[in-house]
Protein backbone atom coordinates (compact mmCIF):
# COMPACT_ATOMS: atom_id res chain seq x y z
CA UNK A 1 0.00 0.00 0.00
CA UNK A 2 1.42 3.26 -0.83
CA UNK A 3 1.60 6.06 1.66
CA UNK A 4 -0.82 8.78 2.11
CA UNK A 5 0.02 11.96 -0.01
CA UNK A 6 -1.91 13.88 2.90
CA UNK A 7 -0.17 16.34 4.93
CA UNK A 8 0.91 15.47 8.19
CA UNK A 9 1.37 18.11 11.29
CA UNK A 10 -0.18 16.09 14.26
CA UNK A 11 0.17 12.44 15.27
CA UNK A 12 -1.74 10.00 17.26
CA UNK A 13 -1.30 6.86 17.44
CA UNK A 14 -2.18 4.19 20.09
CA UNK A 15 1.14 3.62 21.67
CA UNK A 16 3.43 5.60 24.33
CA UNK A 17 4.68 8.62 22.76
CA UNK A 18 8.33 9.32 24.07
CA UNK A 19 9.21 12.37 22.50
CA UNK A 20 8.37 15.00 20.32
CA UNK A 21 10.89 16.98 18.34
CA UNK A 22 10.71 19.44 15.92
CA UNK A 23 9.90 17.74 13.02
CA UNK A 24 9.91 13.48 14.76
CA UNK A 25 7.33 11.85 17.15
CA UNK A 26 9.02 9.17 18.31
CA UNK A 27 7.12 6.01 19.97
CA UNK A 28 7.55 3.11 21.88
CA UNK A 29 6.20 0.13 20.14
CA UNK A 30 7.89 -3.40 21.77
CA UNK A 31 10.04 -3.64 24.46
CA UNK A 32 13.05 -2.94 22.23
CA UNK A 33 11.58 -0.89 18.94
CA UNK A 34 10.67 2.36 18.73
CA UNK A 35 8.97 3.78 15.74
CA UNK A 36 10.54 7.31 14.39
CA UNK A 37 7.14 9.27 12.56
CA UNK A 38 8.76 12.04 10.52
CA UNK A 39 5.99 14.57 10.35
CA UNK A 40 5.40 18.05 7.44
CA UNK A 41 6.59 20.31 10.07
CA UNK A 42 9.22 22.40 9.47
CA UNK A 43 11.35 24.61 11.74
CA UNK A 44 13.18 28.14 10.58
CA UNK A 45 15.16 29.89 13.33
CA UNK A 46 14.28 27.09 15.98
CA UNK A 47 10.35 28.01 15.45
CA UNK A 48 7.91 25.24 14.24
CA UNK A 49 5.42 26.76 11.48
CA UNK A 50 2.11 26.66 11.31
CA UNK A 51 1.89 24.87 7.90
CA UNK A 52 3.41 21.97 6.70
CA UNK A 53 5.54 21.26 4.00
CA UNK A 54 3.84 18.25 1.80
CA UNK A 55 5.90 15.35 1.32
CA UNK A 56 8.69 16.40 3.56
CA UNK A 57 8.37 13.73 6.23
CA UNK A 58 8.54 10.65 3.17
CA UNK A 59 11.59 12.32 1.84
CA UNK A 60 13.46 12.35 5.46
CA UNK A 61 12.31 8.97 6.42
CA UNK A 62 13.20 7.64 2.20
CA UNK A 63 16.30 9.60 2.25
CA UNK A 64 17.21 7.73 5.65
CA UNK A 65 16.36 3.96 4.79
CA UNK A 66 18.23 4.53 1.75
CA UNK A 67 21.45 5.41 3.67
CA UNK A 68 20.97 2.74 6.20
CA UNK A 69 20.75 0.31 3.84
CA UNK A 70 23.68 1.21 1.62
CA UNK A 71 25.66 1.79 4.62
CA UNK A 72 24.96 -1.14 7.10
CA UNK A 73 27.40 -3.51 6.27
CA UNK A 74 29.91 -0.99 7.07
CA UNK A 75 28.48 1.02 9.77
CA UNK A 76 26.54 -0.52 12.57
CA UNK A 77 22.91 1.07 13.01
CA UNK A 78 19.28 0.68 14.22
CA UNK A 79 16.93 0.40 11.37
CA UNK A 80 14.91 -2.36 11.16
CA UNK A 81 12.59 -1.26 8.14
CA UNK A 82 10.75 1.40 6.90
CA UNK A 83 7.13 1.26 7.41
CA UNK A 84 4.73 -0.24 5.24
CA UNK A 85 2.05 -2.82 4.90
CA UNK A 86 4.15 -6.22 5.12
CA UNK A 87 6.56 -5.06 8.07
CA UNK A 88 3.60 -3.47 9.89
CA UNK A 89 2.42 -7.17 10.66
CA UNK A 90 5.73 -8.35 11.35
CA UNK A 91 5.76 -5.78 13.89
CA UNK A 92 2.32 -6.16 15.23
CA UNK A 93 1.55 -2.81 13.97
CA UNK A 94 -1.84 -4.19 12.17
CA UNK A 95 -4.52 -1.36 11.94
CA UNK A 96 -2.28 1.40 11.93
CA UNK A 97 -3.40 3.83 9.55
CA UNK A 98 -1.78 3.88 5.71
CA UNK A 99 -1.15 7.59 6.78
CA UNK A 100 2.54 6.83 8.38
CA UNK A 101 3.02 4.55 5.88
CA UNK A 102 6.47 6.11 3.90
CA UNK A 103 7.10 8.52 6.89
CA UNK A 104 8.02 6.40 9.43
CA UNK A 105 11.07 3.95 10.29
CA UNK A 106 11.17 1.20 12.70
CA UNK A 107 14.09 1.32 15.05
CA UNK A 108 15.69 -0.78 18.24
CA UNK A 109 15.78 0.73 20.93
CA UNK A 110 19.53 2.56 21.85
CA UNK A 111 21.43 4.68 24.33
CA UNK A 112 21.60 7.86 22.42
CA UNK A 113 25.20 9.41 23.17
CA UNK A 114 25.03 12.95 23.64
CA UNK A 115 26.97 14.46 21.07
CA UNK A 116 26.21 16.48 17.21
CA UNK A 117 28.44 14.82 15.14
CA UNK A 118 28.98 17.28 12.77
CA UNK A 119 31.41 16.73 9.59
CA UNK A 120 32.27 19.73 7.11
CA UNK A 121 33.76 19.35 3.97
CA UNK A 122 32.78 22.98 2.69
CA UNK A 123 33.79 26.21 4.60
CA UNK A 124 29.54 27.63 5.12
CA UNK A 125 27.02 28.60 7.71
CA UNK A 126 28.29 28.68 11.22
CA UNK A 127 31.86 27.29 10.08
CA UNK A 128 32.40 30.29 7.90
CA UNK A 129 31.32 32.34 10.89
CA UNK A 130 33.71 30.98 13.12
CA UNK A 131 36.80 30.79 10.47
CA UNK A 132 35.90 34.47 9.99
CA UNK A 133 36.30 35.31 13.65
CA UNK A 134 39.58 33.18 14.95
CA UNK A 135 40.65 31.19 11.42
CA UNK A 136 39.02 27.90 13.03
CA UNK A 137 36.04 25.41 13.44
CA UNK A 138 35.64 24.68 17.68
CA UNK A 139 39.45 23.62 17.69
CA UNK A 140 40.98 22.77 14.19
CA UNK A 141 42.90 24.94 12.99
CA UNK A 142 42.32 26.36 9.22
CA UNK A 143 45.15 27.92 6.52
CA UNK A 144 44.84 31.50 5.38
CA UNK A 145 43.21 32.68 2.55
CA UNK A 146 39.44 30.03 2.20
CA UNK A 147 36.58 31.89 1.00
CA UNK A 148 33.28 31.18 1.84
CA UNK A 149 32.13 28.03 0.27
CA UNK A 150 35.77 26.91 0.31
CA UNK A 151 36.11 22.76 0.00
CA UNK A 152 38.22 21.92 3.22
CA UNK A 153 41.14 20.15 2.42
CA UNK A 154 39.85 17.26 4.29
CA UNK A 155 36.34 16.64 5.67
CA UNK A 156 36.54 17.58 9.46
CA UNK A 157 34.64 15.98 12.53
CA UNK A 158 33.13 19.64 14.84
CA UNK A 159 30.82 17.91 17.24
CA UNK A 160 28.64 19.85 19.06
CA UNK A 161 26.58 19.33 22.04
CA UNK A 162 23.15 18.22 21.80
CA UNK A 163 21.06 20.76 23.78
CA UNK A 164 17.48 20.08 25.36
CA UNK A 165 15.73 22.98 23.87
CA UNK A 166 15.53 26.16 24.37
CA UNK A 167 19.22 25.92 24.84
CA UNK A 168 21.17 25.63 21.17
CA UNK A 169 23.81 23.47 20.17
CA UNK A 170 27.38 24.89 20.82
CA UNK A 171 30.80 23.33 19.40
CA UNK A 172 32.56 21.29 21.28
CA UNK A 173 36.18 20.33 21.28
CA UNK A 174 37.06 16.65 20.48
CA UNK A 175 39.08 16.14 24.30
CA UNK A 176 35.00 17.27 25.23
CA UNK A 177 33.90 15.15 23.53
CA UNK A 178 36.58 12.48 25.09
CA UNK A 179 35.76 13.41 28.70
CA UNK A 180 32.12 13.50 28.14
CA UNK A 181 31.60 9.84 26.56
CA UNK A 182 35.43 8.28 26.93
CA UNK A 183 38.48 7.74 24.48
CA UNK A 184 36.63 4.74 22.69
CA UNK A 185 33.54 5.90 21.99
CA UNK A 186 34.67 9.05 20.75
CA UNK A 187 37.23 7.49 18.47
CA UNK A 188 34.22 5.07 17.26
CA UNK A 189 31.85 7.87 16.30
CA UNK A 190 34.42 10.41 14.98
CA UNK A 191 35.95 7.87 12.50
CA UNK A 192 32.71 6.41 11.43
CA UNK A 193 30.85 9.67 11.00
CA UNK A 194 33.98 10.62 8.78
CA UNK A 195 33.27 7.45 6.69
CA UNK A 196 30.08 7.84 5.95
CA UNK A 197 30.17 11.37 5.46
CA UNK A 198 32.98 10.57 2.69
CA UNK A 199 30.83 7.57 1.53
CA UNK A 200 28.29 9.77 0.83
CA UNK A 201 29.79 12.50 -0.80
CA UNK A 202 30.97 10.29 -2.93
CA UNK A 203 27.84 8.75 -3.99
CA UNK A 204 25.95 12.06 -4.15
CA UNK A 205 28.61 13.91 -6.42
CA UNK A 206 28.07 10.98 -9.02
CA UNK A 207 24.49 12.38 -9.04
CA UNK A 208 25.51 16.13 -9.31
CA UNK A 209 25.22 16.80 -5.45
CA UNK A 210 27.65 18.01 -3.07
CA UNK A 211 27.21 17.72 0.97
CA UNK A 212 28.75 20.72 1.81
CA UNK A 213 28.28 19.49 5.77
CA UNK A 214 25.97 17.20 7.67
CA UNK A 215 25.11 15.98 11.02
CA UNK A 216 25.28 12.40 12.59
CA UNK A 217 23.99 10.73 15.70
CA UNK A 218 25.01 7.90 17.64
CA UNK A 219 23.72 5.61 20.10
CA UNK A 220 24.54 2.61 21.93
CA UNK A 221 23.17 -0.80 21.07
CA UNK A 222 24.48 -3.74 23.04
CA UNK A 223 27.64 -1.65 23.73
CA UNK A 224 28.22 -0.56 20.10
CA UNK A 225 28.05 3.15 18.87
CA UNK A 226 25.28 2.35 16.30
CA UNK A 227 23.84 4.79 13.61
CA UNK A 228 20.50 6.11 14.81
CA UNK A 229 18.02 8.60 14.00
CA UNK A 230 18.29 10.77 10.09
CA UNK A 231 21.48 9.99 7.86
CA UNK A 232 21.92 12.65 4.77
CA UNK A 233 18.77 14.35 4.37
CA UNK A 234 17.95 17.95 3.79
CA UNK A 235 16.96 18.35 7.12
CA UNK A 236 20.70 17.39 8.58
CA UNK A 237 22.60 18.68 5.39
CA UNK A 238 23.87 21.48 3.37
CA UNK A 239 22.94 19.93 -0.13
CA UNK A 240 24.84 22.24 -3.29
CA UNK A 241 24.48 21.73 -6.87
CA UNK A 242 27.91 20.48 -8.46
CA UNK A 243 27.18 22.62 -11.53
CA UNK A 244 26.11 26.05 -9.87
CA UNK A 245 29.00 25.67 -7.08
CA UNK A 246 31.23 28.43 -6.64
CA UNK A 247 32.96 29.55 -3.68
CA UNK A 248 33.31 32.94 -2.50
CA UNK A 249 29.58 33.43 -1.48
CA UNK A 250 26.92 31.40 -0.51
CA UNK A 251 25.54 28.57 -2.22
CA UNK A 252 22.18 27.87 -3.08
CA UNK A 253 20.63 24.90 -0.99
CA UNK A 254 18.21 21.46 -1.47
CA UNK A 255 16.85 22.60 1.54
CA UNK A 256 14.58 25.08 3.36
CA UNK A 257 16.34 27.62 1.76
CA UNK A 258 12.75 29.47 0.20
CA UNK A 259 11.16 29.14 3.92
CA UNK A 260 14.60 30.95 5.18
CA UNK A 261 15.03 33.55 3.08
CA UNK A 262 11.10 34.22 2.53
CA UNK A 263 11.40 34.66 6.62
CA UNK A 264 14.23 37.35 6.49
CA UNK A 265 12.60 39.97 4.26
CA UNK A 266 9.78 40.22 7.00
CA UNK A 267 9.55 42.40 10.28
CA UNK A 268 9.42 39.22 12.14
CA UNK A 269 11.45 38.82 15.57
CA UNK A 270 11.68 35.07 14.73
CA UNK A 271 9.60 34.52 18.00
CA UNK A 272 6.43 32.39 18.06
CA UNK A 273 4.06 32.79 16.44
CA UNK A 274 5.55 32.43 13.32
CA UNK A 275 4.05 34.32 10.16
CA UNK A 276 1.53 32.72 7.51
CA UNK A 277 3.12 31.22 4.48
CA UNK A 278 2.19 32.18 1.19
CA UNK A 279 1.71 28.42 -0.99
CA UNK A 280 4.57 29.96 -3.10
CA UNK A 281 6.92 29.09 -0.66
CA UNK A 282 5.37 25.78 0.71
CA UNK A 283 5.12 24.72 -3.15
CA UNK A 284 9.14 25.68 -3.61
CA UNK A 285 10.31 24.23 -0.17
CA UNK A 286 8.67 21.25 -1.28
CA UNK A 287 10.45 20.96 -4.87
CA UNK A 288 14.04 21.67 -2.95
CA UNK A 289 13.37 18.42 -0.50
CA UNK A 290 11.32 15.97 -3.20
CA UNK A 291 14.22 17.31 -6.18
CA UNK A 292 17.43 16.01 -3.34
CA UNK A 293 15.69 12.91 -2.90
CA UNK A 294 15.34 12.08 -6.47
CA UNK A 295 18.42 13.15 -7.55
CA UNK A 296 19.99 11.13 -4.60
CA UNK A 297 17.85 8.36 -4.93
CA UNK A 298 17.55 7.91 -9.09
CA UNK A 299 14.05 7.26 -7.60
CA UNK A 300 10.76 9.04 -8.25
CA UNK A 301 8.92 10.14 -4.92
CA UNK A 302 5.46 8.38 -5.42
C-alpha cells in the first residue's frame, strides 16, 4: 500500500509517545523498537510553522532507509525497516493507519550518546562564521586565505553538544567530547561519521550533489556506537548543486532555503508565532526536499 500523499502536522497513534521533536514523534512500540514518525513540520530559526511542507516527512524517512541500507554492512545502526504494509504485521503494527506509511522507520531501541556529530567538507554557515572570527572550526585549525564556500582540504569531525531545547547546540572540542563519553567511543563515532560522510559525498557527487556538511547521531546498542536517528537528508545537510558551485559566497541549498530567506525579508522577531506562508513558498520548499531525494535516490517520490 502506498503512503498517504496527505499532509501530516499532528500524530496519534495508540502507543506511548516518548518524544516530540521538531519535526519526529518518536514512539515506543515493543520492548526494544521504537517507531521514528517524521511529520510536514518544518522549523526556521528554531520556530515550528504553522503549515506543513507536503511530502517532507517521506523524503526524510526515504532519504534515511536509503542510507541505512547502503551503509549497514559498514556502519553498525538501528533500522529495522521502513514502514509499510508487510513489516507493519511483522511488527504487530496491524490497523495502523496507511497515513505513516512512507514517513516512518522502525528502530531498536539505543542509548543515544550525547553528542552532534557534525562533519564539514565545505567552509559555510556557522563554520564560515567561526573561520571568519579566529581562522578555526571549535578547535581545528584552518590555513589562510578560504573563502566562503571553500572545500576543506579534508572533511573535518566539529561535534557539538546536543542541547534540550531552548538551549542551542554549541561546538565542542574533540578532548570534550573524550571526557564527556570516553576515548573509545569518541574514536568510534568520529571515525565512522567521517566514513560515511565521505561515503556519501561520494555517492551524491556521481548524481551532481555536493554535501557541503551534515550531522550524525550515535547511540549505543548492546555496547556498540550504532547509527540512529536521520542519515543525509535535507533536514541534517547542506545539499549544493555540483554545476552552480562556486565559492566565494553562498551557495544555493536542497533545503529550506525558500522558507529561510522568505522569513528574512519580514519584520518578524523570529519569535512564536511564526508568520503565515504564502503556498509559493510551501510549493518551492517542497520541490528543494522531493528534487534532493530524487536526484539522490535515481528514484521518483510516489
Amino acid at each position: 500500500m502506498m503512503p498517504s500523499s496527505e499532509i501530516l502536522i499532528d500524530t496519534d497513534l495508540d502507543f506511548p509517545l516518548l518524544s516530540r521533536g521538531k519535526v519526529r514523534d518518536v514512539y515506543e512500540i515493543g520492548p526494544d523498537q521504537l517507531l521514528l514518525v517524521a511529520t510536514d513540520r518544518i522549523s526556521a530559526f528554531d520556530v515550528v510553522m504553522k503549515e506543513g511542507i507536503p511530502k517532507k516527512g517521506e523524503v526524510l524517512s526515504r532519504l534515511s532507509a536509503f542510507w541505512f541500507n547502503r551503509t549497514a554492512e559498514v556502519i553498525p545502526n538501528a533500522f529495522l525497516g521502513l514502514l509499510n504494509d508487510d513489516n507493519a504485521r511483522a511488527f504487530n503494527l496491524t490497523g495502523i493507519d496507511p497515513k505513516y506509511f512512507g514517513r516512518s522507520i522502525i528502530m531498536k531501541k539505543a542509548d543515544p550518546l550525547p553528542v552532534e556529530c557534525v562533519v564539514r567538507g565545505y567552509l559555510s554557515g556557522s563554520g564560515w562564521k567561526d573561520y571568519q572570527s579566529h581562522r578555526a572550526i571549535a578547535d581545528v585549525l584552518l590555513d589562510e586565505g578560504l573563502l566562503e564556500s571553500s572545500q576543506l582540504p579534508n572533511p573535518t569531525f566539529t561535534p557539538s553538544t546536543k542541547a534540550i531545547p531552548p538551549e542551542h547546540d554549541r561546538p565542542m572540542t574533540y578532548r570534550e567530547v573524550e571526557d564527556l563519553i570516553g576515548n573509545e567511543f569518541a574514536n568510534a563515532i568520529k571515525v565512522r561519521a567521517l566514513a560515511l560522510y565521505g561515503f556519501g559525498s561520494q555517492e551524491c557527487r556521481k548524481k551532481g550533489i555536493i554535501i557541503a556538511d551534515t550531522k550524525f547521531e550515535f547511540g549505543l546498542i548492546d555496547g556498540e556506537p550504532s547509527l540512529i536517528d536521520e542519515v543525509m537528508t535535507p533536514d541534517s545537510s547542506r545539499f549544493w548543486s555540483v554545476d552552480e558551485y562556486f565559492p566565494g559566497k553562498p551557495q544555493s541549498s536542497y533545503d529550506k532555503q525558500p522558507l529561510r530567506d522568505f522569513l528574512e525579508t519580514l519584520k518578524w522577531d523570529k519569535e512564536p508565532p511564526p508568520p503565515i506562508l504564502p503556498d509559493e513558498i510551501i510549493k518551492a520548499t517542497t520541490a528543494r526536499y522531493v528534487r534532493a531525494f530524487e536526484l539522490i535516490t535515481g528514484t521518483t517520490l510516489d
